[in-house]
N, C-alpha and C. Protein backbone atom coordinates (compact mmCIF):
# COMPACT_ATOMS: atom_id res chain seq x y z
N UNK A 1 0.81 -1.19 0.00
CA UNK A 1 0.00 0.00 0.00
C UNK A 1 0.86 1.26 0.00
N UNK A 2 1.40 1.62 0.99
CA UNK A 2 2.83 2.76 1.25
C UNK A 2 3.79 2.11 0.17
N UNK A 3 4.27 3.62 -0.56
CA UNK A 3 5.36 3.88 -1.23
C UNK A 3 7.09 3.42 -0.35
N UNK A 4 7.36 3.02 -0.82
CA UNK A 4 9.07 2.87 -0.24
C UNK A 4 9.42 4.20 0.66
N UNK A 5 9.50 4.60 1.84
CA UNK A 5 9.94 6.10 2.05
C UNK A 5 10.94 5.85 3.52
N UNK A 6 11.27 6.84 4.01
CA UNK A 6 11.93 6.82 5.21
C UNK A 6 11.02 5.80 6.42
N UNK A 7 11.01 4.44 6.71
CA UNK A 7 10.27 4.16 7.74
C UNK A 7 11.23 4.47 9.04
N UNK A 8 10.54 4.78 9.80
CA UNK A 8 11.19 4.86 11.42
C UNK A 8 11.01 3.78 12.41
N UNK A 9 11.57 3.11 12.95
CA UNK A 9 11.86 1.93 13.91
C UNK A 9 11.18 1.88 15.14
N UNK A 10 10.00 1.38 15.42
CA UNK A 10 9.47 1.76 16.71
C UNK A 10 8.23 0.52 17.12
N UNK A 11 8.82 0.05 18.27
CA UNK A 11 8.11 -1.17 18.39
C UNK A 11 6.25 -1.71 18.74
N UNK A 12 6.01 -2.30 18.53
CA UNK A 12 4.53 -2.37 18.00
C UNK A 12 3.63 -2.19 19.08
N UNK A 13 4.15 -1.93 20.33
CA UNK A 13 3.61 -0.90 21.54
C UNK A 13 3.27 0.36 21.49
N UNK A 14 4.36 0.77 21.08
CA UNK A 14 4.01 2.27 20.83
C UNK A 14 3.58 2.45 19.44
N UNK A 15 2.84 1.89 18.73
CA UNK A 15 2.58 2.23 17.75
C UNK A 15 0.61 1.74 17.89
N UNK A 16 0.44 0.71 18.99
CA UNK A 16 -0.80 0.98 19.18
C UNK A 16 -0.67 1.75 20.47
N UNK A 17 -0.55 2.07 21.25
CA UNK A 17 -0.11 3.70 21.44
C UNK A 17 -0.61 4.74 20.99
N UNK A 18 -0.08 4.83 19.92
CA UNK A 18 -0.16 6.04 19.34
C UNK A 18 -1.61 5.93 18.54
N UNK A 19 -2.23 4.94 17.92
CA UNK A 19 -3.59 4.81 17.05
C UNK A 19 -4.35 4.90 18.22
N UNK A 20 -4.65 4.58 19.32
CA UNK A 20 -5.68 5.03 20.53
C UNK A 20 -5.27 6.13 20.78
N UNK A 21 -4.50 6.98 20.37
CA UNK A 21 -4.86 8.23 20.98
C UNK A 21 -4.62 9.19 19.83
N UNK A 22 -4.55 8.25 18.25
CA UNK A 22 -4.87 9.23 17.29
C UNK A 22 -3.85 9.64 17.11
N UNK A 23 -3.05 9.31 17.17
CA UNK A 23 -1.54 9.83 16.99
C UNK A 23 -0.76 9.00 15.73
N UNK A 24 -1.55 8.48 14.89
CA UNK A 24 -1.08 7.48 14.37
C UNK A 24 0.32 8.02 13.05
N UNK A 25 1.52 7.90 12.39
CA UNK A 25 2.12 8.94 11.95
C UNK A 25 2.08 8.05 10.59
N UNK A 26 2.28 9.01 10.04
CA UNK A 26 1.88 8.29 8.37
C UNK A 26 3.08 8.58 7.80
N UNK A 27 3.93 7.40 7.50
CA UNK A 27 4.63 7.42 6.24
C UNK A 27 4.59 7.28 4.70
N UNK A 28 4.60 8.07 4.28
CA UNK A 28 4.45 8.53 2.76
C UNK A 28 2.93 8.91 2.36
N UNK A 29 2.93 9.86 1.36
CA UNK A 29 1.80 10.73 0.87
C UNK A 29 0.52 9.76 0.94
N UNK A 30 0.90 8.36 -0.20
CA UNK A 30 -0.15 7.59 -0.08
C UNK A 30 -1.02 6.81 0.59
N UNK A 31 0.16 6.94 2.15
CA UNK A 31 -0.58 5.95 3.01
C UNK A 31 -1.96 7.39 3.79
N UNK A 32 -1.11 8.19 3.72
CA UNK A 32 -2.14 9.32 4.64
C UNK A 32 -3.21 9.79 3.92
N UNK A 33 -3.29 9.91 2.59
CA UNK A 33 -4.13 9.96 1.70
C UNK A 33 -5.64 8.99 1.79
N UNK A 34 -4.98 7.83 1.71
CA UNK A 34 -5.88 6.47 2.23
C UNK A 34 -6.28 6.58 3.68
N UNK A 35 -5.04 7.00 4.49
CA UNK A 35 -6.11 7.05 6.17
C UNK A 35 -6.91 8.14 6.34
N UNK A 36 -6.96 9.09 5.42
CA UNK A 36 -8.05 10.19 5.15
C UNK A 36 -9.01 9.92 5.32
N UNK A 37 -9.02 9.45 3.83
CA UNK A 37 -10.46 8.61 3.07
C UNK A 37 -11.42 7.59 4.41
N UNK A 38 -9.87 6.93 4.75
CA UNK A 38 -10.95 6.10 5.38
C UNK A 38 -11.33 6.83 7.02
N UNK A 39 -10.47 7.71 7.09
CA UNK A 39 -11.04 7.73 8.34
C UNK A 39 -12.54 8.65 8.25
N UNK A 40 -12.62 9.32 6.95
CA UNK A 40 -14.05 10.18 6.45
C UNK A 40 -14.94 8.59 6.17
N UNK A 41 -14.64 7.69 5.74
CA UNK A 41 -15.68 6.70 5.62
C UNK A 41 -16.22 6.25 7.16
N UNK A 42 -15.36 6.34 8.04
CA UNK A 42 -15.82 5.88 9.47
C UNK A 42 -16.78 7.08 9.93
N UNK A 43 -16.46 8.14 9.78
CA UNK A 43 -16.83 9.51 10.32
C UNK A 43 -18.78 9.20 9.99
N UNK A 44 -18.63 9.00 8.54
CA UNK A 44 -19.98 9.08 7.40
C UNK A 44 -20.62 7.96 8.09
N UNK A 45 -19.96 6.63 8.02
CA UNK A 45 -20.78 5.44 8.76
C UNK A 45 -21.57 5.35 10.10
N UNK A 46 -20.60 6.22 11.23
CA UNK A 46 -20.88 6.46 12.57
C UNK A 46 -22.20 7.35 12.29
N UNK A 47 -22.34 8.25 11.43
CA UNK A 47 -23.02 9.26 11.94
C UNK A 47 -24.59 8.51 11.48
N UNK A 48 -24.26 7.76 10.33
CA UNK A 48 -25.20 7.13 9.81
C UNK A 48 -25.72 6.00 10.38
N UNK A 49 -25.35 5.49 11.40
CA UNK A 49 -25.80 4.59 12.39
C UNK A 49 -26.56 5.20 13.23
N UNK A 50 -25.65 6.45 13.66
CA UNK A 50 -26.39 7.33 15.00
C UNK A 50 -27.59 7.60 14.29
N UNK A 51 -27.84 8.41 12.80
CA UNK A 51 -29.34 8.72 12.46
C UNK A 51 -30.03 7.16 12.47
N UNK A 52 -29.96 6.62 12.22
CA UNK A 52 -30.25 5.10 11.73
C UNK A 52 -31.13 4.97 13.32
N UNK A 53 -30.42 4.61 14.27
CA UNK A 53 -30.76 4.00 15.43
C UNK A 53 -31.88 5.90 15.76
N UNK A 54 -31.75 6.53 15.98
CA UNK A 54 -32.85 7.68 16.14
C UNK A 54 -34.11 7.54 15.47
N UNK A 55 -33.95 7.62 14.35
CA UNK A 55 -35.10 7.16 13.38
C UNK A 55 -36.11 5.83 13.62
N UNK A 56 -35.27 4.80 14.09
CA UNK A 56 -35.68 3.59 14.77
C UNK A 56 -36.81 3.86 15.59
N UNK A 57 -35.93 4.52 17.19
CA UNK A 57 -36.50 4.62 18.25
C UNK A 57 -37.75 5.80 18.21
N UNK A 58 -37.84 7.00 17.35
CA UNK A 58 -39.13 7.92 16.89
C UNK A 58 -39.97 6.71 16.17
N UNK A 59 -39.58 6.33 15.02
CA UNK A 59 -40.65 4.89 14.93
C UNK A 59 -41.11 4.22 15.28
N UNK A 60 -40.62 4.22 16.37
CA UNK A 60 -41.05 2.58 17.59
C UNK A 60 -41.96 3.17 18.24
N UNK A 61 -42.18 4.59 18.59
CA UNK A 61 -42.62 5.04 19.87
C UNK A 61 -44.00 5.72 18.69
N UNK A 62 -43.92 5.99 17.37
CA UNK A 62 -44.72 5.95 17.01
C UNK A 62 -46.20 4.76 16.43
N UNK A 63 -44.84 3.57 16.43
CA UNK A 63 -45.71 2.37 16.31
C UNK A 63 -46.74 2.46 17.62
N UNK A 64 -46.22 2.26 18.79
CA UNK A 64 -46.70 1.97 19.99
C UNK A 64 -47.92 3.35 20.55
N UNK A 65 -47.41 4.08 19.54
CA UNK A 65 -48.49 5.04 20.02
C UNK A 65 -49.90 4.95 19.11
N UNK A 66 -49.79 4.34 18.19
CA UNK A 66 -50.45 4.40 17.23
C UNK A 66 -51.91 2.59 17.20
N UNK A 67 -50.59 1.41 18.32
CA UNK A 67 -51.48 0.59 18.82
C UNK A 67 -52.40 1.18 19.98
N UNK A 68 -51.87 1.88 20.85
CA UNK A 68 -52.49 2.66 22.14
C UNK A 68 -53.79 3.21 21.27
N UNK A 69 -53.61 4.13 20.45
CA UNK A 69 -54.97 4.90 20.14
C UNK A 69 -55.77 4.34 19.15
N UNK A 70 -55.56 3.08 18.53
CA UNK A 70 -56.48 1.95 17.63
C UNK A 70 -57.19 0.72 19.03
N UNK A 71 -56.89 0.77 19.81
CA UNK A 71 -57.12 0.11 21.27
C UNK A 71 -57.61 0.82 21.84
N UNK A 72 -57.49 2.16 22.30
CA UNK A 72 -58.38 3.07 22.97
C UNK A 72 -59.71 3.53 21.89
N UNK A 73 -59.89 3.80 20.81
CA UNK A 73 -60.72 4.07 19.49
C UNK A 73 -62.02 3.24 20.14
N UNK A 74 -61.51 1.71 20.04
CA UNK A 74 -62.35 0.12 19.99
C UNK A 74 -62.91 0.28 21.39
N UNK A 75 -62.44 0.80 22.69
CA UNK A 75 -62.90 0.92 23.85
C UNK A 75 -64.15 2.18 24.01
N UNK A 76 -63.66 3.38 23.14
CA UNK A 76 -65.01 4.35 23.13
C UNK A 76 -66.18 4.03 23.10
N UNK A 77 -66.52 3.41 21.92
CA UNK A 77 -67.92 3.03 21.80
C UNK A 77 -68.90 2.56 23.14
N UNK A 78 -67.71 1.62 23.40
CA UNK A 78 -68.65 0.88 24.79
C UNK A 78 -68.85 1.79 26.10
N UNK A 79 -67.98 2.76 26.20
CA UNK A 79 -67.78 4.11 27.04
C UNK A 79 -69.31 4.78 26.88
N UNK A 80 -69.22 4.77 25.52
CA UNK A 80 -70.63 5.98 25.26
C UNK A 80 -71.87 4.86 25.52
N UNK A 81 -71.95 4.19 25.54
CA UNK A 81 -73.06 2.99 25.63
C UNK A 81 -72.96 2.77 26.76
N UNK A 82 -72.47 2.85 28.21
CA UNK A 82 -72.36 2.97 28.91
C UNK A 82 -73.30 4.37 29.77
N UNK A 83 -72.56 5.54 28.78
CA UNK A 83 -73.17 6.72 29.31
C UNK A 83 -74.90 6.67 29.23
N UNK A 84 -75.39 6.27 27.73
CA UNK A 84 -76.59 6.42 27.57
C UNK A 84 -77.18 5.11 28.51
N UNK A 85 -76.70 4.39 29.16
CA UNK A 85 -77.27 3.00 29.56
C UNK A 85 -77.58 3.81 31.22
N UNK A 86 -76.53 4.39 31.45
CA UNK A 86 -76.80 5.01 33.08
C UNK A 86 -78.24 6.33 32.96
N UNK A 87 -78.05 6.99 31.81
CA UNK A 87 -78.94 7.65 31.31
C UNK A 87 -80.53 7.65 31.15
N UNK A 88 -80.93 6.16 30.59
CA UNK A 88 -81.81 5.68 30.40
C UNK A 88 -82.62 4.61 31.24
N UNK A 89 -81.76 3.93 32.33
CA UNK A 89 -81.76 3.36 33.31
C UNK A 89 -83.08 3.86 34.60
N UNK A 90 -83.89 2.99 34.67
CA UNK A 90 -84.63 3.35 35.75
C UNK A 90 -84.62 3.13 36.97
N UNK A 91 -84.02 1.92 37.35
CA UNK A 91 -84.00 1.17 38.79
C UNK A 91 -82.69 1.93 39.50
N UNK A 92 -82.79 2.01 40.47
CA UNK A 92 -81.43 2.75 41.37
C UNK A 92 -80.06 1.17 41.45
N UNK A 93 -81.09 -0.11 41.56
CA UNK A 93 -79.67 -0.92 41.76
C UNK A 93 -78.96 -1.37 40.22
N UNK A 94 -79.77 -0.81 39.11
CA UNK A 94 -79.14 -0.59 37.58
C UNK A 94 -78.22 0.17 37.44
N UNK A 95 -78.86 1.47 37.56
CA UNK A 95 -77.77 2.68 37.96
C UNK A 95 -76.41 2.66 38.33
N UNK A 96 -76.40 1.87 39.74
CA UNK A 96 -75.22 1.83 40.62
C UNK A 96 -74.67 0.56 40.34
N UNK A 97 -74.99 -0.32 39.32
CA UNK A 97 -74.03 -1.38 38.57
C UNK A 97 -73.75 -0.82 37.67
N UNK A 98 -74.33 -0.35 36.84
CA UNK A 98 -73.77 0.42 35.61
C UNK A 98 -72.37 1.71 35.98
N UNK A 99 -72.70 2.24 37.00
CA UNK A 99 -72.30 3.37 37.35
C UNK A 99 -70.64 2.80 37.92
N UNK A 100 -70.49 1.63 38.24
CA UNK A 100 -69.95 1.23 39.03
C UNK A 100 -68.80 0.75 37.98
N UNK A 101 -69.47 0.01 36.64
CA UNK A 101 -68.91 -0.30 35.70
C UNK A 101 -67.82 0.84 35.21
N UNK A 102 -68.44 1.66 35.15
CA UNK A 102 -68.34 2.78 33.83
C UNK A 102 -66.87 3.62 34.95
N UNK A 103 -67.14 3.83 36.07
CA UNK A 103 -66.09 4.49 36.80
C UNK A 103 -64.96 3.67 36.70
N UNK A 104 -65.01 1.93 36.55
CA UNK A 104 -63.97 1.17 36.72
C UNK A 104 -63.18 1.79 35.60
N UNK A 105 -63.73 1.97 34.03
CA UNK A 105 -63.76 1.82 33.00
C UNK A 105 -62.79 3.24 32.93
N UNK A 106 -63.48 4.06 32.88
CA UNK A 106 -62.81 5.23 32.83
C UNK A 106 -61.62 5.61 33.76
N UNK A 107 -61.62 4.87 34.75
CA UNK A 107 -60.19 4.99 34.95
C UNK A 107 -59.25 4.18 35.21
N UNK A 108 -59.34 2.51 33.98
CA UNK A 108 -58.31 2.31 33.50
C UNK A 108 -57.98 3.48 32.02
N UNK A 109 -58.97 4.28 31.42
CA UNK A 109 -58.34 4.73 30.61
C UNK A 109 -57.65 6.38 30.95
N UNK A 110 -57.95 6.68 31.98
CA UNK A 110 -57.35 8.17 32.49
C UNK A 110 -56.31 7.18 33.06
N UNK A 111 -55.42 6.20 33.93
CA UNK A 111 -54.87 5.11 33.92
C UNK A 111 -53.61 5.37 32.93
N UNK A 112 -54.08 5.15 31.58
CA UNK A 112 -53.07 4.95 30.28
C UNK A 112 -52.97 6.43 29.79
N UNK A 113 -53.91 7.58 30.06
CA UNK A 113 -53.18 8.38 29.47
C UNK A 113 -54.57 9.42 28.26
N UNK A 114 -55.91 8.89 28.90
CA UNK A 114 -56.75 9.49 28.07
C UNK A 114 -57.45 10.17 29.00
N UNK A 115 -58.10 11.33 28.17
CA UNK A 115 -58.77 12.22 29.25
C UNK A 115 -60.12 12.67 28.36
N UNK A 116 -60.91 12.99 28.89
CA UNK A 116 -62.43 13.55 28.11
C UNK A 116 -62.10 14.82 28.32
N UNK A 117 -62.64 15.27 26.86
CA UNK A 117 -62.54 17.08 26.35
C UNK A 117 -63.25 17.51 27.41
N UNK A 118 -62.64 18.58 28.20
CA UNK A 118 -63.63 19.41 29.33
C UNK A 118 -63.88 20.78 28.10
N UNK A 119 -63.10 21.33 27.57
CA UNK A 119 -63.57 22.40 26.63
C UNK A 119 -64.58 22.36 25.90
N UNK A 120 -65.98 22.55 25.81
CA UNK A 120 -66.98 22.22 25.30
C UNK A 120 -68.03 23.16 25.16
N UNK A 121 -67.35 24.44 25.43
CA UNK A 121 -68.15 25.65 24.84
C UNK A 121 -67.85 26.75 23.77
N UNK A 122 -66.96 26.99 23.41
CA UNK A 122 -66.83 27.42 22.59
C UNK A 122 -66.17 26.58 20.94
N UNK A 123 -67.29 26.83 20.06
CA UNK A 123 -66.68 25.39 19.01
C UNK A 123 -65.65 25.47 18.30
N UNK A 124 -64.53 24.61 18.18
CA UNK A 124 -63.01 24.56 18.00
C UNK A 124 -63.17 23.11 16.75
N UNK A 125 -62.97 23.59 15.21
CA UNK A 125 -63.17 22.53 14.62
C UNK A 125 -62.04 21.39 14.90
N UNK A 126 -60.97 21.54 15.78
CA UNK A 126 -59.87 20.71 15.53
C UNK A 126 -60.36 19.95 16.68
N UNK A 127 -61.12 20.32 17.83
CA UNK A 127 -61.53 19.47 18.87
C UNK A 127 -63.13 18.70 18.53
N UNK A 128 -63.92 19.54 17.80
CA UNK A 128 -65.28 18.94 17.73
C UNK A 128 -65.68 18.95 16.42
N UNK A 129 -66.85 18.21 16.38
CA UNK A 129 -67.70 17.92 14.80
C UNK A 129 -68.91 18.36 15.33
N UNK A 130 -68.69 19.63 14.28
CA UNK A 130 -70.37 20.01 14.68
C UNK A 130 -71.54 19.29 13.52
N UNK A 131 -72.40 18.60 14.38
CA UNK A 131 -73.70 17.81 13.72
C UNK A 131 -74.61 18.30 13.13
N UNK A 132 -75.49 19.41 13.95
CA UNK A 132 -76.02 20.44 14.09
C UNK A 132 -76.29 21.74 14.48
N UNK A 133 -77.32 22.60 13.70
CA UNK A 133 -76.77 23.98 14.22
C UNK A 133 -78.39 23.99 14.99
N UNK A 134 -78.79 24.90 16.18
CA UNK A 134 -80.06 24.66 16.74
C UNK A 134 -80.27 26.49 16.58
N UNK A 135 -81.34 26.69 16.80
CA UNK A 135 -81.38 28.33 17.24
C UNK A 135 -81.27 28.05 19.11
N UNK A 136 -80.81 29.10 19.90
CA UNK A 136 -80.27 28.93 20.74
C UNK A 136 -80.33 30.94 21.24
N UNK A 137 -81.37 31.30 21.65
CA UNK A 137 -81.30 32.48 21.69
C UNK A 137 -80.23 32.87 23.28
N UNK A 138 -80.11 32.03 24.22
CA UNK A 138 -79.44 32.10 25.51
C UNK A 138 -77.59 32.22 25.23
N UNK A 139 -76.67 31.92 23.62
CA UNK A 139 -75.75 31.19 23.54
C UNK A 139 -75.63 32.31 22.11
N UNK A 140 -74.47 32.83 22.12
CA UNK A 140 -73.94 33.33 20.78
C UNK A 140 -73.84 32.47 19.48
N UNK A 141 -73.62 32.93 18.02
CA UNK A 141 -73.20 31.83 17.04
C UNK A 141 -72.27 31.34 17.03
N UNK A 142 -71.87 30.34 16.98
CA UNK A 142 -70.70 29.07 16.88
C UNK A 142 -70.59 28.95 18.71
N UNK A 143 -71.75 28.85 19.39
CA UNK A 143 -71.28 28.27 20.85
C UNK A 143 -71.61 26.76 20.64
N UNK A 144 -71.00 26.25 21.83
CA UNK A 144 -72.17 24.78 21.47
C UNK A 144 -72.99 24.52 22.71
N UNK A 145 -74.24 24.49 22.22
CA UNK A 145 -75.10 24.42 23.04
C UNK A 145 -75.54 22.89 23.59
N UNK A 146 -74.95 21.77 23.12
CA UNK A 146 -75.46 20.61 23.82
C UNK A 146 -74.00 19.41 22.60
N UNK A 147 -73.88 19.01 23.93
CA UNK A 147 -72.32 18.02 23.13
C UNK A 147 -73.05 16.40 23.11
N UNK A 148 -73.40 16.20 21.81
CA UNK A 148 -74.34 14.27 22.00
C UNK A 148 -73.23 13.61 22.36
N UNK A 149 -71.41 13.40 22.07
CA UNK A 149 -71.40 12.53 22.46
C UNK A 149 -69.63 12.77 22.67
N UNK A 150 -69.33 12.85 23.61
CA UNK A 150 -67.73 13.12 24.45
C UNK A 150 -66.78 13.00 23.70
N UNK A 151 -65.91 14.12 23.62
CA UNK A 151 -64.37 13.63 22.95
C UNK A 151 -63.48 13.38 23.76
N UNK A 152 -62.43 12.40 22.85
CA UNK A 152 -61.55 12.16 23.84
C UNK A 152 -59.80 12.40 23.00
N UNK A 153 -59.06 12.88 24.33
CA UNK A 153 -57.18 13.46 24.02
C UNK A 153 -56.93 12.27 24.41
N UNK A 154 -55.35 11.94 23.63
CA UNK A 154 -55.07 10.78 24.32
C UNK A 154 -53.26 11.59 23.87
N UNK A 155 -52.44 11.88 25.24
CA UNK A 155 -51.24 12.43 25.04
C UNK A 155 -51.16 14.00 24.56
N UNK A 156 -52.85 14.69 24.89
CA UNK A 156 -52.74 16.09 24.58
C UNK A 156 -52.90 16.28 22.68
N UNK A 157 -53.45 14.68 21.83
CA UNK A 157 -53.64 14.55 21.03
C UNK A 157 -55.14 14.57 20.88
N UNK A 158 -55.75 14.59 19.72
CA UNK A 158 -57.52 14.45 19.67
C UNK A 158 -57.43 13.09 18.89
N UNK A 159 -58.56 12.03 19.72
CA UNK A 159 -58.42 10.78 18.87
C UNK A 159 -59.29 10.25 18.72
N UNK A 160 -60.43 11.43 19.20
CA UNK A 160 -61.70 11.63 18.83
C UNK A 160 -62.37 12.95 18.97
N UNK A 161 -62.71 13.68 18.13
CA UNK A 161 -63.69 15.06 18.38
C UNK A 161 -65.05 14.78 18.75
N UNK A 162 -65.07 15.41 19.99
CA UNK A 162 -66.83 15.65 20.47
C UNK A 162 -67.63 15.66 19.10
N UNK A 163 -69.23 15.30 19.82
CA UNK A 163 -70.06 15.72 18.36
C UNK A 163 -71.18 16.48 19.18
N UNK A 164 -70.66 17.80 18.51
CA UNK A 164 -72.03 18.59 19.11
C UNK A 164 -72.69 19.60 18.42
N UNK A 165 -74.00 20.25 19.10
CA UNK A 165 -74.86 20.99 17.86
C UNK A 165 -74.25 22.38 18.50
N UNK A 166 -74.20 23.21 17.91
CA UNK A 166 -73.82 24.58 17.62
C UNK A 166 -74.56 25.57 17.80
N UNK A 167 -74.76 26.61 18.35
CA UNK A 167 -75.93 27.75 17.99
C UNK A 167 -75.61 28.21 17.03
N UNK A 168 -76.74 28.87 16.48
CA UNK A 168 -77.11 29.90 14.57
C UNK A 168 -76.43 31.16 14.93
């Protein structure tokens, strides 16, 4: 690889030695030329591992966030069926099984990290779906005057918008 040039005599101690601490001394143009190169190919590889493994771990945490809120999605429904069941319910010892249910329920999911929209008066299309508009003489236009059915954040995210009617 190295050209014929002045080598210097120095025993193979100090010469790893000197490569751990970067000191490594290059005889002739061509050999330093080549430990350039390669030491820019290590430089390029390292860094490209480091993005490599980052990119990974933002992916992963997006996978996992993305099973969390397809798993929490499938749990809503029965949440709101719940609500209208305590709702519609006549007997007091219905009530307080249902009621009993639904508290378990809701807080394994405040638990993981979900919370029900408390903001629910003034209408915000990124938080709610408005259904309907009602006349509403007590309530300005775009308030919402009655929310049918709860949204829910999950991480300060929306992974469901309320559905509610609106005043004219």
């Amino acid at each position: 690889m190295c050209a014929e040039k002045e080598v210097k005599k120095t025993s193979s101690e100090q010469i790893e030695e000197q490569e751990s601490m970067g000191q490594v001394q290059c005889y002739g143009e061509d050999c330093c030329q080549q430990l350039a190169r390669l030491q820019d190919k290590y430089t390029y590889a390292l860094a490209d591992l480091n993005n490599f493994r980052q990119r990974v771990d933002r992916e992963r945490a997006q996978w996992v966030g993305a099973a969390q809120i397809d798993i929490i999605k499938k749990l809503l429904p029965i949440v709101d069926d719940f609500d209208r069941a305590l709702q519609d319910t006549d007997t007091t010892a219905d009530i307080a099984g249902f009621g009993l249910i639904y508290k378990s329920l809701m807080k394994v999911l405040t638990s993981i990290g979900v919370e029900v929209m408390t903001d629910v008066m003034i209408f915000d299309p990124a938080k709610h779906d408005a259904i309907m508009q009602v006349d509403a003489p007590n309530h300005t236009s775009g308030d919402i005057v009655d929310v049918l059915e709860k949204g829910y954040m999950f991480n300060n995210e929306v992974i469901r918008p309320a559905k509610v009617t609106i005043a004219r």
